[in-house]
N, C-alpha and C. Protein backbone atom coordinates (compact mmCIF):
# COMPACT_ATOMS: atom_id res chain seq x y z
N UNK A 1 29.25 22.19 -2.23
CA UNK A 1 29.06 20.89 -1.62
C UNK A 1 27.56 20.62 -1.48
N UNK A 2 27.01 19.63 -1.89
CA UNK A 2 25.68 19.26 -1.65
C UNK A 2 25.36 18.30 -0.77
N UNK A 3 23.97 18.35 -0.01
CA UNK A 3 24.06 17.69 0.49
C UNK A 3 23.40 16.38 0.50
N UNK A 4 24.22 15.04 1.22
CA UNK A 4 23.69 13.88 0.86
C UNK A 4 22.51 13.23 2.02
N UNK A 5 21.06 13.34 1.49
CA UNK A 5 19.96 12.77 2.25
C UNK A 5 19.78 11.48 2.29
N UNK A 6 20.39 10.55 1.62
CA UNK A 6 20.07 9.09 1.60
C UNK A 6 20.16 8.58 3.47
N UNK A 7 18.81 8.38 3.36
CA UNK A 7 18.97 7.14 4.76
C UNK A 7 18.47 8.17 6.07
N UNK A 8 18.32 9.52 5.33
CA UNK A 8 17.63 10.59 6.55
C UNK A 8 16.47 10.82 6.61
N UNK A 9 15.59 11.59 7.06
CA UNK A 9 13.86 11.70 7.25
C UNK A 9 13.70 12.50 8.37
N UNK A 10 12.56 13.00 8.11
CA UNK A 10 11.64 13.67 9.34
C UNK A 10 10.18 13.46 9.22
N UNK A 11 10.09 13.58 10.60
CA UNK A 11 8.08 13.39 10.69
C UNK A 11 7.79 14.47 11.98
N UNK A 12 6.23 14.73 11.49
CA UNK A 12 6.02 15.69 12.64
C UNK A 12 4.38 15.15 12.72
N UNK A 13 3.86 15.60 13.84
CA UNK A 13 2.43 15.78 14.16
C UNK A 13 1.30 15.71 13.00
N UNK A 14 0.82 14.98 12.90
CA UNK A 14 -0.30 15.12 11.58
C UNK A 14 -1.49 16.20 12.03
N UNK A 15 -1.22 17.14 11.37
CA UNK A 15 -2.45 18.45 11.93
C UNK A 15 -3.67 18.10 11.52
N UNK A 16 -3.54 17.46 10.27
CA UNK A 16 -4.98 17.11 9.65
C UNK A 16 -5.39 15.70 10.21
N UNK A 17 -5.32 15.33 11.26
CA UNK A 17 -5.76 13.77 11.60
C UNK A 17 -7.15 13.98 11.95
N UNK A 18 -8.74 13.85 11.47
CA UNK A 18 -9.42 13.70 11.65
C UNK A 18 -9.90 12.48 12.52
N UNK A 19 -9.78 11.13 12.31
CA UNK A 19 -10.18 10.10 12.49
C UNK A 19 -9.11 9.26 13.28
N UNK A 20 -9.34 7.91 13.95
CA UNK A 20 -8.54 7.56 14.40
C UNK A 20 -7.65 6.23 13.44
N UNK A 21 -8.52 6.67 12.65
CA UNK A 21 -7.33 5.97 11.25
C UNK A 21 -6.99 6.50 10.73
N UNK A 22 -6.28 7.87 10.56
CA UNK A 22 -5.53 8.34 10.31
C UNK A 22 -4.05 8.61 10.45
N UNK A 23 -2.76 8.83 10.23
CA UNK A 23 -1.70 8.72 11.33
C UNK A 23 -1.57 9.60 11.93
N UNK A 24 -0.82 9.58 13.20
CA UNK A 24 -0.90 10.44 14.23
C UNK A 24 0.52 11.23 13.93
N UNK A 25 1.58 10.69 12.89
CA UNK A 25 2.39 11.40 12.56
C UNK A 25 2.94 11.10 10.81
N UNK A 26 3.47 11.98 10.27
CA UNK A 26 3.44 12.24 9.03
C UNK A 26 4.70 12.77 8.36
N UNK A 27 5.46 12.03 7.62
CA UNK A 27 6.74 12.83 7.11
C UNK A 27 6.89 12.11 5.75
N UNK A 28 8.63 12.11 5.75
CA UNK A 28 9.32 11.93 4.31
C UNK A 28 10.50 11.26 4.75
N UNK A 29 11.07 10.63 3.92
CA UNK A 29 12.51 9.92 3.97
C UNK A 29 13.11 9.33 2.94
N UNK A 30 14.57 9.44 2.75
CA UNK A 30 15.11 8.82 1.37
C UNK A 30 16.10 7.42 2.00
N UNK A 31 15.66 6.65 1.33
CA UNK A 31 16.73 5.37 1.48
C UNK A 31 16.69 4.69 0.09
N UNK A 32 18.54 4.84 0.29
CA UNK A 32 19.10 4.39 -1.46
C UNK A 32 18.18 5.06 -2.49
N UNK A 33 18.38 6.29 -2.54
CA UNK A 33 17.77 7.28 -3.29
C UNK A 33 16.94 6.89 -3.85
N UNK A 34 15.80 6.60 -2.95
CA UNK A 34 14.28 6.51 -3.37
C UNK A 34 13.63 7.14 -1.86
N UNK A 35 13.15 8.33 -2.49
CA UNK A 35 12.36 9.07 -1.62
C UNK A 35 10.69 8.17 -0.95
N UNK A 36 10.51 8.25 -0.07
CA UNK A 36 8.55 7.51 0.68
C UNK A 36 8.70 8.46 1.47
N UNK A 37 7.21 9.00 1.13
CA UNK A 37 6.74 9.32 2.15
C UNK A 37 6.34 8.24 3.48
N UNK A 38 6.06 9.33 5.25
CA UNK A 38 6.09 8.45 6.05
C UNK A 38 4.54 8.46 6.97
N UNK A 39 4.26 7.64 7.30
CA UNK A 39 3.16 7.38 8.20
C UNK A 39 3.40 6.56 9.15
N UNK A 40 2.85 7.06 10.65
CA UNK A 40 2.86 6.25 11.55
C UNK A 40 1.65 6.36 12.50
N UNK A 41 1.60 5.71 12.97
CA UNK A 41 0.21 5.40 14.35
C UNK A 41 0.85 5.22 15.92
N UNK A 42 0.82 6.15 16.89
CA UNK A 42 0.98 5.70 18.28
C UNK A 42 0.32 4.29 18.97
N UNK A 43 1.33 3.55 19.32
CA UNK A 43 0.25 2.82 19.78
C UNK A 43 0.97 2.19 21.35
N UNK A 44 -0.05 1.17 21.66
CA UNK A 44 0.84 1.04 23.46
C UNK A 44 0.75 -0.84 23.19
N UNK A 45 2.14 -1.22 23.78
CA UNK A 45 2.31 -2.63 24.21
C UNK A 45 0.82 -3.46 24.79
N UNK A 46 0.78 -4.39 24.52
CA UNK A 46 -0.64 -4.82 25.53
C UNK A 46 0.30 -5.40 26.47
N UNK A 47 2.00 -5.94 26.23
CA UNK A 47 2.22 -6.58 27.47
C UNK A 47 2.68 -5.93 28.82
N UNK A 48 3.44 -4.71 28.51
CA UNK A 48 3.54 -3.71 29.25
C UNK A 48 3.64 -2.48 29.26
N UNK A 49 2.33 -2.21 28.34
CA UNK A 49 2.00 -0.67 28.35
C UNK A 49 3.18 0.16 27.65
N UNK A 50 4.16 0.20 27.51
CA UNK A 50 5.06 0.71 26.73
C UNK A 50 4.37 1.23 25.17
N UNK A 51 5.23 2.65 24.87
CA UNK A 51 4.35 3.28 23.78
C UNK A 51 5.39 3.46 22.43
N UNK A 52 4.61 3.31 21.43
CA UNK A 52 5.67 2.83 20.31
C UNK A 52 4.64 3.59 19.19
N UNK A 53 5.95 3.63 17.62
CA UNK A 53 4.55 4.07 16.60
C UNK A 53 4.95 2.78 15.62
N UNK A 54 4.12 2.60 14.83
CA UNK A 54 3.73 1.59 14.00
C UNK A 54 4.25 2.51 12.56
N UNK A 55 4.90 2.55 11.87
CA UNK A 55 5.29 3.04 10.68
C UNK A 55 5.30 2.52 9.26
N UNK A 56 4.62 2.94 8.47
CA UNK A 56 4.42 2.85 7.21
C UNK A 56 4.66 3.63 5.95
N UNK A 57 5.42 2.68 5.01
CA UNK A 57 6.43 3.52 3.94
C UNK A 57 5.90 3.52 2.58
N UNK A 58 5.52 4.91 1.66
CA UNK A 58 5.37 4.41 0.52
C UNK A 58 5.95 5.79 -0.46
N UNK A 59 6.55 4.72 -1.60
CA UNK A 59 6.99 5.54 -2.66
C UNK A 59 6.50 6.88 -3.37
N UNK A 60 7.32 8.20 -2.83
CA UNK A 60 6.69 9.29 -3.86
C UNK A 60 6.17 9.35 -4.98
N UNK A 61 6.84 8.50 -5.81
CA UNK A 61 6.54 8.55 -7.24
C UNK A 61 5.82 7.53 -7.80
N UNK A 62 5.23 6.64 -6.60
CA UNK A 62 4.22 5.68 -6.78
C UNK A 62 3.10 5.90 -7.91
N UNK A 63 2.85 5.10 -8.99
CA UNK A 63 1.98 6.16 -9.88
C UNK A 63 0.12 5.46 -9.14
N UNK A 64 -0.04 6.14 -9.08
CA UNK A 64 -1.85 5.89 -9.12
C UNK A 64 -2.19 4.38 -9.17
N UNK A 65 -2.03 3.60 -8.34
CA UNK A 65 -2.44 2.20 -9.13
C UNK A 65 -3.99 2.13 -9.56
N UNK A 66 -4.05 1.92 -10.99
CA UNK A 66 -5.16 1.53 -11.59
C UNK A 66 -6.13 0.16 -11.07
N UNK A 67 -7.25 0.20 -10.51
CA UNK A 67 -8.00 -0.73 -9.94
C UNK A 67 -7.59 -2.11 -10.58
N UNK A 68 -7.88 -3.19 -10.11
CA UNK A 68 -7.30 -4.45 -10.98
C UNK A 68 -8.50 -4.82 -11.93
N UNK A 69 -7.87 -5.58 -12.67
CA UNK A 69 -8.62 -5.74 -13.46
C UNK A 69 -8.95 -7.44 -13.44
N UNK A 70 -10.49 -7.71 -13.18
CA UNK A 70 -11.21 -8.93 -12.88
C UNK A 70 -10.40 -10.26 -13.69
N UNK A 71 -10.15 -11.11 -13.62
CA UNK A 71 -9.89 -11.72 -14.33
C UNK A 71 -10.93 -12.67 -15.34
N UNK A 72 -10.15 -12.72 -16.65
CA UNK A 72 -11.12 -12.50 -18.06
C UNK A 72 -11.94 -14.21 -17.71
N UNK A 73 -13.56 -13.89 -18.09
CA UNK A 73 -14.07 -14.85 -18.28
C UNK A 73 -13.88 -16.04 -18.99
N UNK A 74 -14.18 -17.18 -18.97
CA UNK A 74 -14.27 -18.49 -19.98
C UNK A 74 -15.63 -18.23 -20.97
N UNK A 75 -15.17 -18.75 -22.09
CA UNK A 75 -16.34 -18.68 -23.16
C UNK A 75 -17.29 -18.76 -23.05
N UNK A 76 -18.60 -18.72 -23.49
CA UNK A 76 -19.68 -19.47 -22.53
C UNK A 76 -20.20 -20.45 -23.71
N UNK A 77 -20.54 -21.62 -23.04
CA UNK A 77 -20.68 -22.89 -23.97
C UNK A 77 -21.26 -22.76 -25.20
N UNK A 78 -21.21 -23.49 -25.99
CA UNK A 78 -21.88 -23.40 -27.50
C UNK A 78 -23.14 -23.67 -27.38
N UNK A 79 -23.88 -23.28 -28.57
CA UNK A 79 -25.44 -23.54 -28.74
C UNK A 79 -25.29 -25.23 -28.11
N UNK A 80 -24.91 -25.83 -28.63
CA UNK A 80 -25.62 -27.57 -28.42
C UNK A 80 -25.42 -27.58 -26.44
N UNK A 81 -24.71 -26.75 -26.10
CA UNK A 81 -24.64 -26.95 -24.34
C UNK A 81 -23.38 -27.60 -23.90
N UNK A 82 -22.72 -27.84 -24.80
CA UNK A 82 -20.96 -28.02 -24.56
C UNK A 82 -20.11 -27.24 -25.19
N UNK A 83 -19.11 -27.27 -24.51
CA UNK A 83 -17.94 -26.42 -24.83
C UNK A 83 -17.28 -27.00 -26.16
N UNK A 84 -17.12 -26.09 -27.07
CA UNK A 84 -16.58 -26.54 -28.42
C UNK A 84 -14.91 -27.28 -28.36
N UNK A 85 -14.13 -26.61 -26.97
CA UNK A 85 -13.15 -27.38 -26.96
C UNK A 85 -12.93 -28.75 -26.57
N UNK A 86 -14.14 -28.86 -25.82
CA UNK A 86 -14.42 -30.64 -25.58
C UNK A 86 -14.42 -31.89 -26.76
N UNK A 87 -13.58 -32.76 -26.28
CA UNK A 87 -13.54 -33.71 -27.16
C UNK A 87 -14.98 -34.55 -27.53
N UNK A 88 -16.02 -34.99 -26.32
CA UNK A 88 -17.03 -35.42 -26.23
C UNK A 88 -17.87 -34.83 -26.26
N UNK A 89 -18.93 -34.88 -26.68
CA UNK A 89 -20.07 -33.84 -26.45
C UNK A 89 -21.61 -33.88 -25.57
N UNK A 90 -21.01 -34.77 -24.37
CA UNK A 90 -22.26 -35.32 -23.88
C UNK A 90 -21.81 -35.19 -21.95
């Protein structure tokens, strides 16, 4: 019998939290068999102090996103100082 993890998770203490942007806790979880890892931040109500974590989900198998890429320039005008696709040239 194997067992079925969909929709379960754990998080524990982030040992390595250097900074205070870092999360203060750190795990894993599968929902509809797609595994994310987990991140969260303690944080407190401003209306009545009450303490909660802020949680954030992202895909294991997320690949590397490649930086974006700028979007491609316009031609730069022709010798005479207009654009060759222009009907007029003045």
């Amino acid at each position: 019998m194997s067992y079925d993890n969909n929709m379960t998770g754990i998080i524990s203490k982030n040992e390595r939290k250097t900074t205070d942007k870092h999360p203060d806790i750190k795990g894993q979880c599968e929902i509809n068999g797609v595994q994310y890892w987990v991140d969260g931040w303690a944080k407190t109500r401003t209306s009545d102090g009450g303490k909660f974590y802020s949680l954030s989900f992202k895909p294991k198998d997320a690949a590397k996103a490649a930086p974006a890429k700028a979007p491609a320039k316009a031609p730069a005008p022709a010798a005479g100082g207009f654009d060759d696709a222009d009907d007029i040239p003045w």
